[in-house]
N, C-alpha and C. Protein backbone atom coordinates (compact mmCIF):
# COMPACT_ATOMS: atom_id res chain seq x y z
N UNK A 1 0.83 -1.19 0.00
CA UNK A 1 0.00 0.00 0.00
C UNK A 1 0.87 1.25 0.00
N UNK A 2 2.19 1.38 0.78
CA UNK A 2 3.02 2.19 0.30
C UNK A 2 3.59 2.72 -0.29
N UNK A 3 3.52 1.72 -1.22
CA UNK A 3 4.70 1.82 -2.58
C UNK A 3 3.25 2.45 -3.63
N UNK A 4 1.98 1.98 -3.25
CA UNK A 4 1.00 2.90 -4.52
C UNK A 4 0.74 4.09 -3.84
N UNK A 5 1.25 4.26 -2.74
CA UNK A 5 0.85 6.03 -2.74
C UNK A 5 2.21 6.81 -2.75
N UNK A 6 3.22 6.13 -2.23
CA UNK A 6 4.48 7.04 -3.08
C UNK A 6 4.09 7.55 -4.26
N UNK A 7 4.48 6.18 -5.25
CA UNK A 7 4.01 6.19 -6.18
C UNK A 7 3.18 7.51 -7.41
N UNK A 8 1.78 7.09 -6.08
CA UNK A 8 0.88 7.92 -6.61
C UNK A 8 1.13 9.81 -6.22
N UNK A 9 2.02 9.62 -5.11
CA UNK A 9 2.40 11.29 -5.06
C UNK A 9 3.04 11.51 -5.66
N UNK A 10 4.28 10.58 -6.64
CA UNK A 10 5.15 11.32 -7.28
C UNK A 10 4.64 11.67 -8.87
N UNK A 11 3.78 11.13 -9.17
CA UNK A 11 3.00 11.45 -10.52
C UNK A 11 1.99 12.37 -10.26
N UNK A 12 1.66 12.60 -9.26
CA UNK A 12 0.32 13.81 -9.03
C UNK A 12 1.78 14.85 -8.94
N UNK A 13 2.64 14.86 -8.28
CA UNK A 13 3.60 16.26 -8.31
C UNK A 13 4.08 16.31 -10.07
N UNK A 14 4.25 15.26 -10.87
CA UNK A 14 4.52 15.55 -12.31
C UNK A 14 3.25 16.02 -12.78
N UNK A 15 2.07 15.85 -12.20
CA UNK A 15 0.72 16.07 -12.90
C UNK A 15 0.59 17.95 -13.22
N UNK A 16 1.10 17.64 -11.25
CA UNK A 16 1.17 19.52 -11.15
C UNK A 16 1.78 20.15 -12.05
N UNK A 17 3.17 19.81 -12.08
CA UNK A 17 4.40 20.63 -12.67
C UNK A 17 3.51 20.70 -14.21
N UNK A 18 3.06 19.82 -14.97
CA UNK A 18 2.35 19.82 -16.22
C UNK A 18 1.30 20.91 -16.13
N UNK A 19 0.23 21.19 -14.83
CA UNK A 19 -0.72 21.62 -14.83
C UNK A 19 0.11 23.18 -15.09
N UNK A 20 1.00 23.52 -14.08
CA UNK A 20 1.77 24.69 -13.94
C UNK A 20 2.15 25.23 -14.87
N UNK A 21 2.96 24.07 -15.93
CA UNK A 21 3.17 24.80 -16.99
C UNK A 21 2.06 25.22 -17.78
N UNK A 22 1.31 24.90 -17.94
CA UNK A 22 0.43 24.99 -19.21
C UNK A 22 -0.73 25.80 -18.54
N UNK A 23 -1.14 26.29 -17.73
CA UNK A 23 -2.56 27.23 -16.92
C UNK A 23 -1.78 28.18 -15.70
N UNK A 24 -0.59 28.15 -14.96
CA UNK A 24 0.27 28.37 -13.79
C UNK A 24 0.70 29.79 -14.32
N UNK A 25 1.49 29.73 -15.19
CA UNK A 25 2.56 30.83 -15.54
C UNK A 25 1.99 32.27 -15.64
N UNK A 26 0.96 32.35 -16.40
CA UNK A 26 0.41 33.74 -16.81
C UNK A 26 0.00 34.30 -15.27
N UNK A 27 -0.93 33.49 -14.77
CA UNK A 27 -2.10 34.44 -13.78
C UNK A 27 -0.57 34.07 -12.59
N UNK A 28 0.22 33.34 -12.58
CA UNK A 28 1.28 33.92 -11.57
C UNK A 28 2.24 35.53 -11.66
N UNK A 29 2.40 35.26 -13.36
CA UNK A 29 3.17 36.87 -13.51
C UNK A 29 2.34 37.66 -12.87
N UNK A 30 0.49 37.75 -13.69
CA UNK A 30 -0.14 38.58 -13.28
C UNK A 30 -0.23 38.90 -11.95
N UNK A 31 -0.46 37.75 -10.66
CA UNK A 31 -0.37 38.67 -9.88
C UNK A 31 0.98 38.84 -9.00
N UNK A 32 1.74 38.30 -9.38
CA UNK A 32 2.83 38.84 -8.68
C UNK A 32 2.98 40.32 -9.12
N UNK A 33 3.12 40.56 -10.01
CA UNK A 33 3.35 42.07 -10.56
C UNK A 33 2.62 43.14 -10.29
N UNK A 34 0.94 42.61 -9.99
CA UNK A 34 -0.27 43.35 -9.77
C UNK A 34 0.19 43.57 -7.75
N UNK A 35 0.51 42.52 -7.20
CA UNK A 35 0.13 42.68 -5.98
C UNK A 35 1.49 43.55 -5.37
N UNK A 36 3.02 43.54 -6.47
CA UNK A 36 4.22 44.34 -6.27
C UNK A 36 3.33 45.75 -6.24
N UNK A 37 2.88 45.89 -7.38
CA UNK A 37 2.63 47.76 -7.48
C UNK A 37 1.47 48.00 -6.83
N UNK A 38 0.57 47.31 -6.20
CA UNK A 38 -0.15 47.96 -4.96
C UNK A 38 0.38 47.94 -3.68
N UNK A 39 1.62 47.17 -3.26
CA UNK A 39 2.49 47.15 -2.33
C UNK A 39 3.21 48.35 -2.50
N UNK A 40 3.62 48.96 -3.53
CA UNK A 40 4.98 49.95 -3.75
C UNK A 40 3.61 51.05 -3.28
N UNK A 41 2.52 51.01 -4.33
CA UNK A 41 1.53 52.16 -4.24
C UNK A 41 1.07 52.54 -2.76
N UNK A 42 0.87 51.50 -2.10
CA UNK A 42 0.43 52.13 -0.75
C UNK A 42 1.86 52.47 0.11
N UNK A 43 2.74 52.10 -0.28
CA UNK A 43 4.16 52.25 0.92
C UNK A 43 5.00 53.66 0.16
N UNK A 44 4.27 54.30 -0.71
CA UNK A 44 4.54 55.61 -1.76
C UNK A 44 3.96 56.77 -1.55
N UNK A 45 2.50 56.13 -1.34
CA UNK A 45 1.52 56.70 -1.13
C UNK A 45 0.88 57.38 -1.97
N UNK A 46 0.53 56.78 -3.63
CA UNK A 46 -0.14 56.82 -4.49
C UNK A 46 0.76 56.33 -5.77
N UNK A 47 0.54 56.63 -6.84
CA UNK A 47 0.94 56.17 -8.06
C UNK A 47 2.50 56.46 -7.93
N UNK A 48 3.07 55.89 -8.62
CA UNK A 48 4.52 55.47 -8.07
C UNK A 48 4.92 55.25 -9.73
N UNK A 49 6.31 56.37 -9.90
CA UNK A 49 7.17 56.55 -11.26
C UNK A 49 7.43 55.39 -11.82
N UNK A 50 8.26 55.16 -13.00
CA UNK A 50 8.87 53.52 -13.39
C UNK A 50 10.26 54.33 -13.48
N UNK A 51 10.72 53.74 -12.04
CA UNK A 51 12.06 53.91 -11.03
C UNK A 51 12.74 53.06 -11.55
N UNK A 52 13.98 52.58 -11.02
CA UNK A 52 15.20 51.65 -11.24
C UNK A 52 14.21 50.58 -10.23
N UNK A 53 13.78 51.45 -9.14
CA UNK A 53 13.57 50.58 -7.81
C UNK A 53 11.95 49.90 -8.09
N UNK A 54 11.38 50.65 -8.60
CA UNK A 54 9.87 50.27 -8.80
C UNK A 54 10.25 48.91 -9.76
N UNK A 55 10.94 49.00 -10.70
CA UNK A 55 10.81 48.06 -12.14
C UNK A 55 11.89 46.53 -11.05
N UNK A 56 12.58 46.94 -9.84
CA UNK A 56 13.25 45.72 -9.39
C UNK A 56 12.33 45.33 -8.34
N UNK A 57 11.67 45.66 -8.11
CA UNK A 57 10.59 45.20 -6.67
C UNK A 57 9.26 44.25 -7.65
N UNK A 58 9.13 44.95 -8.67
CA UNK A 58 7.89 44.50 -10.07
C UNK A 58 8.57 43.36 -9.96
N UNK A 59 10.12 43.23 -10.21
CA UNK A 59 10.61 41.64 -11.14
C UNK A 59 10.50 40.93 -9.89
N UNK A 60 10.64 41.10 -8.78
CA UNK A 60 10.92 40.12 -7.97
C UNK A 60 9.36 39.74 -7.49
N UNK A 61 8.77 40.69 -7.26
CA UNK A 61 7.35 40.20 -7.47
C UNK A 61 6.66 39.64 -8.49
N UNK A 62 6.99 39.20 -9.51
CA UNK A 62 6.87 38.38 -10.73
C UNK A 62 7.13 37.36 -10.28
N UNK A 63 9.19 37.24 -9.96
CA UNK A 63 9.32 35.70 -9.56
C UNK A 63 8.49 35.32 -8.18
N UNK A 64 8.32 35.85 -7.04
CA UNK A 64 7.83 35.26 -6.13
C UNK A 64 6.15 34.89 -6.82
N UNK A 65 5.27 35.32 -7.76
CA UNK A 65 4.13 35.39 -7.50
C UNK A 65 4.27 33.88 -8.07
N UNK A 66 5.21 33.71 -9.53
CA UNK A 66 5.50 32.29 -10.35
C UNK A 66 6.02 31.54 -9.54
N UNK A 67 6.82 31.86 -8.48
CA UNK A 67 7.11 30.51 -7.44
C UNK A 67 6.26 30.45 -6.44
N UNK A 68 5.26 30.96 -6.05
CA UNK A 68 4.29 30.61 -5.42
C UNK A 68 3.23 29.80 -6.14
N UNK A 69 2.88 30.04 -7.59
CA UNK A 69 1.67 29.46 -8.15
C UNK A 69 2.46 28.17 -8.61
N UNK A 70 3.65 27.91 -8.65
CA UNK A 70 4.30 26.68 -9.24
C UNK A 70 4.08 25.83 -8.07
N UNK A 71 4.61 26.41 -6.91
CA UNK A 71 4.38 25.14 -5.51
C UNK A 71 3.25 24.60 -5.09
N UNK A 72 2.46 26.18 -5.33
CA UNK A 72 1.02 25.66 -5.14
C UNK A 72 0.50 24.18 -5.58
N UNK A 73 0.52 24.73 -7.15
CA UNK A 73 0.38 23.77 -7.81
C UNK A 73 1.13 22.05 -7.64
N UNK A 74 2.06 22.36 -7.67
CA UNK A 74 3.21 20.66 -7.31
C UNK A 74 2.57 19.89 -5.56
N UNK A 75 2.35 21.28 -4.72
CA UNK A 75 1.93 20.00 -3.81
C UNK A 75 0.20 20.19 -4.08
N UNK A 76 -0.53 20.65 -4.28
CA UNK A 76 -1.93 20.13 -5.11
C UNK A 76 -1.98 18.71 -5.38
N UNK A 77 -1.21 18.60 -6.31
CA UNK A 77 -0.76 17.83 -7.15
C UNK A 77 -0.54 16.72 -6.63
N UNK A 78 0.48 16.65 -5.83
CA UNK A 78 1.43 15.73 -5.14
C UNK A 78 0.35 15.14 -3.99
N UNK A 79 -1.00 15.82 -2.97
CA UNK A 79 -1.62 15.64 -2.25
C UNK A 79 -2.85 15.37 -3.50
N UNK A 80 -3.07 15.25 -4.21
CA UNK A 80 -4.10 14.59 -4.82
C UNK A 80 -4.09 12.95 -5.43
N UNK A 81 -2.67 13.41 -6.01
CA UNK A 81 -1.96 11.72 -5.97
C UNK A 81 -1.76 10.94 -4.59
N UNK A 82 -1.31 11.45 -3.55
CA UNK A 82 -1.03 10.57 -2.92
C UNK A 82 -2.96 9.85 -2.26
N UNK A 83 -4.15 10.32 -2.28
CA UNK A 83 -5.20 10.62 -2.03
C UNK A 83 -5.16 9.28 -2.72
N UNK A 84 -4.89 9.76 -4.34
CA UNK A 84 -5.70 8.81 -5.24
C UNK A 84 -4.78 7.15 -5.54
N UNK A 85 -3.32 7.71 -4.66
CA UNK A 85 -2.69 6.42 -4.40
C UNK A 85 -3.06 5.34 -3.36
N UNK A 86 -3.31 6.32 -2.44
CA UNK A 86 -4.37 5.54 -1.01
C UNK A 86 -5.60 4.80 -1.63
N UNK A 87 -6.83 5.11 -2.14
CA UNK A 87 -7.53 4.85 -2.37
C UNK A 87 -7.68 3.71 -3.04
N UNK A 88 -6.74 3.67 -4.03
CA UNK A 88 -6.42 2.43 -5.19
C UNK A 88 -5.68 1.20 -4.38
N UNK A 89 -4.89 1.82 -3.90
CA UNK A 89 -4.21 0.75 -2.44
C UNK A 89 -5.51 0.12 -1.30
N UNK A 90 -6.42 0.89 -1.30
CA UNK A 90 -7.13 0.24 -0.35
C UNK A 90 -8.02 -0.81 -0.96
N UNK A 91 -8.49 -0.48 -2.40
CA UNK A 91 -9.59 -1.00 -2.99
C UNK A 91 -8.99 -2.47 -3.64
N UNK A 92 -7.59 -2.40 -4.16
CA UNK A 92 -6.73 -3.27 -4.61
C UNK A 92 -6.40 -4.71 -3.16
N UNK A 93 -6.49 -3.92 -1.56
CA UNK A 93 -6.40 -4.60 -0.86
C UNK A 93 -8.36 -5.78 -0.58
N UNK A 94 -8.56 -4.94 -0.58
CA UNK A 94 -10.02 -4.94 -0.03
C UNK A 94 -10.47 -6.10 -1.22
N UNK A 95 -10.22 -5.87 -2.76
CA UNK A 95 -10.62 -6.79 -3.63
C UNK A 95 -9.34 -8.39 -3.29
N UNK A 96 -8.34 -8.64 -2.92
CA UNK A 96 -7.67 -9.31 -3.13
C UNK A 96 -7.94 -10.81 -2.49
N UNK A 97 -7.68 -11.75 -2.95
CA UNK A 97 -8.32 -12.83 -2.85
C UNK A 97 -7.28 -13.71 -1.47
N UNK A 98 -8.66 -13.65 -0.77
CA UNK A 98 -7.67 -14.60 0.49
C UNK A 98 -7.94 -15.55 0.77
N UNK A 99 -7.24 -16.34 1.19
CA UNK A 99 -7.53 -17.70 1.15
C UNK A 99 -7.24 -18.34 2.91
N UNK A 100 -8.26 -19.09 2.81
CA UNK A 100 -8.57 -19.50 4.16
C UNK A 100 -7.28 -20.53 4.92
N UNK A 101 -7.12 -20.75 5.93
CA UNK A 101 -6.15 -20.86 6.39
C UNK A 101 -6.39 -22.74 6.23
N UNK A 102 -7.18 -22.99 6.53
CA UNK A 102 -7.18 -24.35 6.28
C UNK A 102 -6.80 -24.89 4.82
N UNK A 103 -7.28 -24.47 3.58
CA UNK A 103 -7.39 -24.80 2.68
C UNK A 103 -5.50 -24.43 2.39
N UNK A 104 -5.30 -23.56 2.99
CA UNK A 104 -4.01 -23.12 2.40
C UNK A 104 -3.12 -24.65 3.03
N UNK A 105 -3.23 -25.21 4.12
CA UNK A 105 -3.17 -26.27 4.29
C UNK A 105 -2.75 -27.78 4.02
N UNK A 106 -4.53 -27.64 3.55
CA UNK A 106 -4.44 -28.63 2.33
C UNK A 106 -3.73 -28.58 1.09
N UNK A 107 -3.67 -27.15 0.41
CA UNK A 107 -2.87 -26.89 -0.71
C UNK A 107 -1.16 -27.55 -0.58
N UNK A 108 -0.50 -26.83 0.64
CA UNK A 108 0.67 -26.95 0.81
C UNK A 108 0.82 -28.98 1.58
N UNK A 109 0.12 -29.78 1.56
CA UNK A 109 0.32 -30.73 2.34
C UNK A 109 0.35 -31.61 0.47
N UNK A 110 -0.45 -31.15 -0.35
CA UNK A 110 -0.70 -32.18 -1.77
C UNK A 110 0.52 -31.37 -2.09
């Protein structure tokens, strides 16, 4: 049962990283960049020039907003697999064919 929910977390974290790339990237620039210049705007105290300093606080709020929506995403990901690794592990247990102790018995005595 262990080994299918490893397993299953390490393909839900590839699921993410896939999801990330392809839906992640944009609305991360967007708001990292959006939530930099209402940070600069209120600590300015209104509309705020395109500085040396404004345009390096923007980039780094870009990367933090894309490394936030990337992790997001990977453990999403990674906690949905391991969910759907459990589940398959339990149902895989629950279906598996057991055999009675006597008969096993008889099997091993012929």
């Amino acid at each position: 049962m262990k080994a299918t929910m490893k397993m299953g977390t390490k393909v839900g974290a590839a699921i993410g990283v896939v999801v990330f790339l392809v839906f992640g990237i944009i609305p991360g620039f967007y708001f990292g960049s959006y939530g930099a210049l209402v940070l600069m705007s209120h600590l300015f105290g209104g509309p705020v020039q395109a500085t040396v300093l404004v345009r390096v606080v923007t980039a780094v709020g870009i990367l933090m907003g894309i490394t936030c929506v990337g992790f997001m995403s990977i453990v999403a990901g990674a906690i949905f697999g391991t969910v759907v690794g459990y589940l398959t592990g339990a149902v895989s247990a629950a279906l598996k064919e057991k055999i009675p102790a006597e008969t096993a018995e008889v099997k091993a005595i012929k």
